[in-house]
Protein backbone atom coordinates (compact mmCIF):
# COMPACT_ATOMS: atom_id res chain seq x y z
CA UNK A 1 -0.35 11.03 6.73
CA UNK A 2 1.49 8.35 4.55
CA UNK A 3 0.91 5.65 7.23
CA UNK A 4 -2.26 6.56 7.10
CA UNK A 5 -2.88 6.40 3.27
CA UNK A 6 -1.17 3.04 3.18
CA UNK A 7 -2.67 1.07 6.09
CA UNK A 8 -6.10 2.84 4.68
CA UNK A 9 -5.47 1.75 1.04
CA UNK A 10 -4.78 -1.80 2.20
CA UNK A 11 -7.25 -2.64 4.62
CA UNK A 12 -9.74 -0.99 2.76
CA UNK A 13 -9.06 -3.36 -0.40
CA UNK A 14 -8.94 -6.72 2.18
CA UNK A 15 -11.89 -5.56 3.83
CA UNK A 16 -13.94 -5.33 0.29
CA UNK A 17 -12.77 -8.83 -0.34
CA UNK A 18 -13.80 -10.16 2.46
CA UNK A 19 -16.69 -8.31 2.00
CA UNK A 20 -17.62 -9.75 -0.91
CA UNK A 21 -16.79 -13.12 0.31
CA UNK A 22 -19.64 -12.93 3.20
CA UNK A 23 -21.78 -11.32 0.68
CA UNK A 24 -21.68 -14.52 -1.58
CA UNK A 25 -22.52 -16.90 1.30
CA UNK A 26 -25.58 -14.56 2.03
CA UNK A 27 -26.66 -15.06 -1.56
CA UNK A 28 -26.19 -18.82 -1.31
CA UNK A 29 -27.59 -19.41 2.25
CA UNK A 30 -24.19 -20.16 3.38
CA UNK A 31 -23.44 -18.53 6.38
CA UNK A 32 -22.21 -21.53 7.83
CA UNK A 33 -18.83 -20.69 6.02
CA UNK A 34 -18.45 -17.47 7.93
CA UNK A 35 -16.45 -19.13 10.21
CA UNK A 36 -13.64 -20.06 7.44
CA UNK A 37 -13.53 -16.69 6.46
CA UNK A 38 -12.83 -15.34 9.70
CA UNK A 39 -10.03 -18.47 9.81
CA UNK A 40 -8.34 -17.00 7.14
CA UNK A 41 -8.44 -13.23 8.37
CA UNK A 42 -6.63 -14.67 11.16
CA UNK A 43 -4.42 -16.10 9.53
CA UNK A 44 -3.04 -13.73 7.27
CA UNK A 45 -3.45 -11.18 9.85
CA UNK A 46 -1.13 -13.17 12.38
CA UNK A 47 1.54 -14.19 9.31
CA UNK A 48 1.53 -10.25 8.56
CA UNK A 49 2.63 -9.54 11.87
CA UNK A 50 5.02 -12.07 11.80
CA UNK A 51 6.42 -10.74 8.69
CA UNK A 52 6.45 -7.04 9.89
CA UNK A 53 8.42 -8.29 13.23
CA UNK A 54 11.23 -10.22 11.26
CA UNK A 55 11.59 -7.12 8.47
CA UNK A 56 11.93 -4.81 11.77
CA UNK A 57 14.13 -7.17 13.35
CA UNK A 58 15.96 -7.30 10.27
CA UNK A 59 16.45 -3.71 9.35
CA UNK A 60 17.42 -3.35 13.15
CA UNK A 61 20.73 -5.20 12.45
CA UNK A 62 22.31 -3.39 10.12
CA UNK A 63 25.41 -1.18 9.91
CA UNK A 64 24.34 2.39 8.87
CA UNK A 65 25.70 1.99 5.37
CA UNK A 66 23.59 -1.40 4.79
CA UNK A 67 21.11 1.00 6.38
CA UNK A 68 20.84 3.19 4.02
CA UNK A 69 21.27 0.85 0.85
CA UNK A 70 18.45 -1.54 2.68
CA UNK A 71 16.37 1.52 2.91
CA UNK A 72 16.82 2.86 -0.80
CA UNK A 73 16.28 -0.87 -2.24
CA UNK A 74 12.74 -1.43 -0.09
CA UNK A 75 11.71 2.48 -0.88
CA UNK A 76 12.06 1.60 -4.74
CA UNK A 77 10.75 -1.97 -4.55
CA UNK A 78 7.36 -0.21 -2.82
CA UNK A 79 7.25 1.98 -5.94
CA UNK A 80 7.34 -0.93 -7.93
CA UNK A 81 4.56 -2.66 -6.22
CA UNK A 82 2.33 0.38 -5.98
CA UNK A 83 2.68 0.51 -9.43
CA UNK A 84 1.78 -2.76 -9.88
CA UNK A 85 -0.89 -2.67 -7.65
CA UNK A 86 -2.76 -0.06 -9.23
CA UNK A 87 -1.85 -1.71 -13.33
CA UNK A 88 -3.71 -5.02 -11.25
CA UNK A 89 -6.95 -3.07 -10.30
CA UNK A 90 -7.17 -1.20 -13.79
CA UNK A 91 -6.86 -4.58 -15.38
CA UNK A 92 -9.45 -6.41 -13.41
CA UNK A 93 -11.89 -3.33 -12.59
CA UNK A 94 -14.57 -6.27 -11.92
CA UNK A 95 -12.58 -8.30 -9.72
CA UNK A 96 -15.58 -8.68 -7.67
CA UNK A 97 -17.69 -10.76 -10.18
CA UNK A 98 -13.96 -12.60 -10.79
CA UNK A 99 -14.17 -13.90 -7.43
CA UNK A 100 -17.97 -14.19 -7.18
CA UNK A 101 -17.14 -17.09 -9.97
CA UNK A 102 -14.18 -18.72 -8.51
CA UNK A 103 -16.50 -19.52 -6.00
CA UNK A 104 -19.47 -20.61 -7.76
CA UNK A 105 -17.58 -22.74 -9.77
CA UNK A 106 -16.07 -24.28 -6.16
CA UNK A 107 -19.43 -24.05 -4.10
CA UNK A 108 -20.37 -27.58 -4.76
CA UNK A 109 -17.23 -28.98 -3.58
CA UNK A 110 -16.09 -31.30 -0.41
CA UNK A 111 -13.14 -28.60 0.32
CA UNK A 112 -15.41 -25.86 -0.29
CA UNK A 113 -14.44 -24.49 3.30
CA UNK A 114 -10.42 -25.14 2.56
CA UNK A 115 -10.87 -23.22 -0.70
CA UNK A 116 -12.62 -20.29 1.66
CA UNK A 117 -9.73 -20.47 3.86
CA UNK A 118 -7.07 -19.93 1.39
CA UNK A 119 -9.05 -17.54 -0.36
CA UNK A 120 -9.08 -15.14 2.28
CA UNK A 121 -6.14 -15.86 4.01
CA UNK A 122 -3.58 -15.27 0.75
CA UNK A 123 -5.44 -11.64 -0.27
CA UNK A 124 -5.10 -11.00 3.44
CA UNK A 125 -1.46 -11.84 3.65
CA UNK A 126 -0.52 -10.26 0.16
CA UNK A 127 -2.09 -6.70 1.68
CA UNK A 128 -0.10 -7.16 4.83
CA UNK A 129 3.06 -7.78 2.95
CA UNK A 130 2.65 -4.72 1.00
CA UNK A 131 1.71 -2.91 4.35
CA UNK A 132 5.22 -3.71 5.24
CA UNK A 133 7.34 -2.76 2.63
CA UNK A 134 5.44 0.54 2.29
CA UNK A 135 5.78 1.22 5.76
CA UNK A 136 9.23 0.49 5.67
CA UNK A 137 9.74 2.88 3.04
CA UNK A 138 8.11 5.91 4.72
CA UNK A 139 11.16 8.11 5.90
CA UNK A 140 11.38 8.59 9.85
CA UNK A 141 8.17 6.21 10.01
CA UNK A 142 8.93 5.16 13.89
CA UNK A 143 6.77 7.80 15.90
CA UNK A 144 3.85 7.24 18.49
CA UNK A 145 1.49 9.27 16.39
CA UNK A 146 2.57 7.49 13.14
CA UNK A 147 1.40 4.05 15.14
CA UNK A 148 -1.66 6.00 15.88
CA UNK A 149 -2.54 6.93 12.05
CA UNK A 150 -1.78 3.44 10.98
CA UNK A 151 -4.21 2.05 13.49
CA UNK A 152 -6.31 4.92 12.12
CA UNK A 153 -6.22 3.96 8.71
CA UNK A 154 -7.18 0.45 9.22
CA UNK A 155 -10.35 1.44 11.74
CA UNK A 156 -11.46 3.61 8.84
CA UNK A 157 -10.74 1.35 5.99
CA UNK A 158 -12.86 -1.37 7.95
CA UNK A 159 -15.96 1.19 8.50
CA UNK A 160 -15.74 2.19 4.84
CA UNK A 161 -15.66 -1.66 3.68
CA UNK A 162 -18.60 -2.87 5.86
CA UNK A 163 -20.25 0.29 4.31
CA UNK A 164 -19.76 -0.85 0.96
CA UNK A 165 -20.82 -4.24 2.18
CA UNK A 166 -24.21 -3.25 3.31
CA UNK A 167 -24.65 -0.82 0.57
CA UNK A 168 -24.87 2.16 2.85
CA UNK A 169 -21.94 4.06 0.85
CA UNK A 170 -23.22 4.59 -2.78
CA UNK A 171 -20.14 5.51 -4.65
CA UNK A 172 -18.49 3.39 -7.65
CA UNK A 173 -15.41 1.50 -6.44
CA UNK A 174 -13.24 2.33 -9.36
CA UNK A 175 -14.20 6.07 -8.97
CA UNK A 176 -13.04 4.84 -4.71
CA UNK A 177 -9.79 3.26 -6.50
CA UNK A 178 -8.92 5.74 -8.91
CA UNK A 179 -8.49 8.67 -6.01
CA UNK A 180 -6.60 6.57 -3.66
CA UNK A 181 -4.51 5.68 -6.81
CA UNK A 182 -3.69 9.76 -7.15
CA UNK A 183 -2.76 9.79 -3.83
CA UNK A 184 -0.55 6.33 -3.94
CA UNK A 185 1.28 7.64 -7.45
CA UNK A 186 2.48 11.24 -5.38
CA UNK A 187 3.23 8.74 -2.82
CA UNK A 188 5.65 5.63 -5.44
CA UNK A 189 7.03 9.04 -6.80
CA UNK A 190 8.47 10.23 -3.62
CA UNK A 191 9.53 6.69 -2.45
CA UNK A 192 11.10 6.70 -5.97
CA UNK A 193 13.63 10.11 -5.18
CA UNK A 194 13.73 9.32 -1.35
CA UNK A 195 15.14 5.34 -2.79
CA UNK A 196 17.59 7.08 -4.95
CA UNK A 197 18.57 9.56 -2.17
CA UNK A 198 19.62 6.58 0.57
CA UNK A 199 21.72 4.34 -2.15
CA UNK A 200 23.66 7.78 -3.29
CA UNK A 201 24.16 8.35 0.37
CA UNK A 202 25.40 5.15 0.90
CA UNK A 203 28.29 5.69 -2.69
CA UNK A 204 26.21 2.80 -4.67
CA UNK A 205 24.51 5.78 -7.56
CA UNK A 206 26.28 8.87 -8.69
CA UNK A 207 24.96 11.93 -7.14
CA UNK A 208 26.48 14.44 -10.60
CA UNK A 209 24.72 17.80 -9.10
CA UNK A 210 24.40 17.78 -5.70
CA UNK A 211 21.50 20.13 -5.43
CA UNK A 212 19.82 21.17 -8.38
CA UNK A 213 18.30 23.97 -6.43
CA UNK A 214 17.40 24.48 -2.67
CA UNK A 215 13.93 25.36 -1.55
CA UNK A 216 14.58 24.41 2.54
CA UNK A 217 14.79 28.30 3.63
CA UNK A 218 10.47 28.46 2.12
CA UNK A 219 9.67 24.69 3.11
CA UNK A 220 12.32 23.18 5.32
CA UNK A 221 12.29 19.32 4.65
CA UNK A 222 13.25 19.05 8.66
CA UNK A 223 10.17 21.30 9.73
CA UNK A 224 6.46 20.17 10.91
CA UNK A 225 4.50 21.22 7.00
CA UNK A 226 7.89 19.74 5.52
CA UNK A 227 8.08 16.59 7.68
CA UNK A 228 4.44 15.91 6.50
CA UNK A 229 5.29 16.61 2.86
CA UNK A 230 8.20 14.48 2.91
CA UNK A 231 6.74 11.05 4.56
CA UNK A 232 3.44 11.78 1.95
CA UNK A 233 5.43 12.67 -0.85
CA UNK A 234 9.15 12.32 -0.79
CA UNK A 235 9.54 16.08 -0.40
CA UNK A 236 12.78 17.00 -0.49
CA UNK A 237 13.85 21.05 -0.51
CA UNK A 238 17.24 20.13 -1.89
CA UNK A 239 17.37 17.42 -4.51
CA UNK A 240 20.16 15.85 -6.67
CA UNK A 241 19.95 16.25 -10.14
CA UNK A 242 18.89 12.29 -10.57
CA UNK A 243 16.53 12.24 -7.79
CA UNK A 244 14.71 15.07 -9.74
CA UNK A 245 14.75 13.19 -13.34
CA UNK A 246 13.81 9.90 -11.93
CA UNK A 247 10.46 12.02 -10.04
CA UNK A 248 9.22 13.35 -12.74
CA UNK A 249 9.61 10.61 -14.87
CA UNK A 250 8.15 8.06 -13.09
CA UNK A 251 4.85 11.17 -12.18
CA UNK A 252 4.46 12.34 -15.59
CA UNK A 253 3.53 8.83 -17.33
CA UNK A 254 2.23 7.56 -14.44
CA UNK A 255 -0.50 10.24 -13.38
CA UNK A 256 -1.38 10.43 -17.30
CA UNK A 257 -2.09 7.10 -17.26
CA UNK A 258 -3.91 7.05 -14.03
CA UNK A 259 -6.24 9.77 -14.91
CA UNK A 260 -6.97 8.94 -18.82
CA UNK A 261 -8.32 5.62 -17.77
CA UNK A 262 -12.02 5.54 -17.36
CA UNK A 263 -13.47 4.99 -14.18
């Protein structure tokens, strides 16, 4: 279900932009400029790929220790940018209307369609670049049916943005953002333990208490419910005692900040 959160998540937030980029040239009488849009989709959607084949490739190469310490540095950088992901939509809530200016401010302008172009393509290629690292950091993320949820996600996402689009879905977008951001904080907390977990396996952090307590005889980590739990959440039934600090300290803050904030 992770891969399907994340590919959701981030299709869902490119198709709203691009969204609202069609929905300005309607305004204007543009739709001439479609076509620059859809250049840039392309664009970042073919440089995504790209990216996701050389990380793969990448990862592919290493020695099981560089493995795991590869694996425990991208799982904690994806925390980091989920975090900063969801401090960038609390901080521009309107980012609609942000855009909607850009452009007005560029409409009149002989590289009007370049501007279009770029637009798109750099929000597109920023999504599929965090699509990469989170997927990365999902634990035993290389399954047919994981493929299938990912492709999933991003069918849904782009029903529920051209819903938004033609105002068939009436529900606030930060309300949208805010649940998704639940979900994504259970989700940078896990990737959080599950980073630490990899770079004590591979001797570079101190592990002090092994197992703090062990849980894997009710919900075994290695089982179908636990499998599930651990790829959405970082679930782990037996965790070190720094794995457990740095969880709850990141969760803690972080969902108290996520849920005092009004939509």
């Amino acid at each position: 279900m992770a891969t399907f959160l994340v590919t959701f998540r981030e299709a869902l937030e490119a198709a709203i932009i691009v969204g609202i980029l069609f929905a300005f040239l309607n305004k204007n009488k543009a739709s001439e400029y479609r076509k620059f849009v859809w250049t840039g989709v392309f664009i970042g959607t073919l440089l995504s790929l790209f990216v996701g084949f050389l990380f793969r490739a990448f990862s592919e190469t290493l020695s099981e220790r560089s493995a795991e310490i590869f694996e425990g540095i991208v799982a904690l950088f994806g925390a980091l940018l989920i975090t900063s992901l969801i401090l960038w939509i609390h901080k521009h809530k309107d980012f609609s209307s942000k855009i909607e200016n850009d452009l007005s401010k560029n409409f009149s302008a002989k590289n009007f369609s370049f501007i279009l172009i770029f637009t798109t393509f750099i929000n597109i290629l920023r999504e599929g670049f965090e699509t990469v690292i989170f997927l990365s950091a999902i634990p035993e993320n290389n399954s047919l049916f994981d493929f299938f949820l990912g492709i999933l996600g991003i069918v849904f996402a782009i029903l529920v943005g051209y819903l938004f689009y033609k105002g068939s879905l009436k529900i606030k977008l930060s309300t949208f953002f805010k649940i998704t951001n639940v979900l994504l904080i259970l989700f940078a907390a896990g990737l959080i333990a599950y980073g630490i977990h990899e770079l004590q396996e591979a001797h570079i952090l101190p592990i002090i208490v092994e197992h703090v307590y062990d849980i894997n005889h009710i919900i075994n980590e290695k089982g179908t419910f636990g499998s599930i739990l651990k790829g959405l959440f970082g679930y782990n039934g037996n965790p070190s005692l720094i794995e457990l600090i740095a969880y709850w300290s990141y969760l803690i803050p972080a969902m108290y900040f996520t849920l005092r904030t009004k939509s």
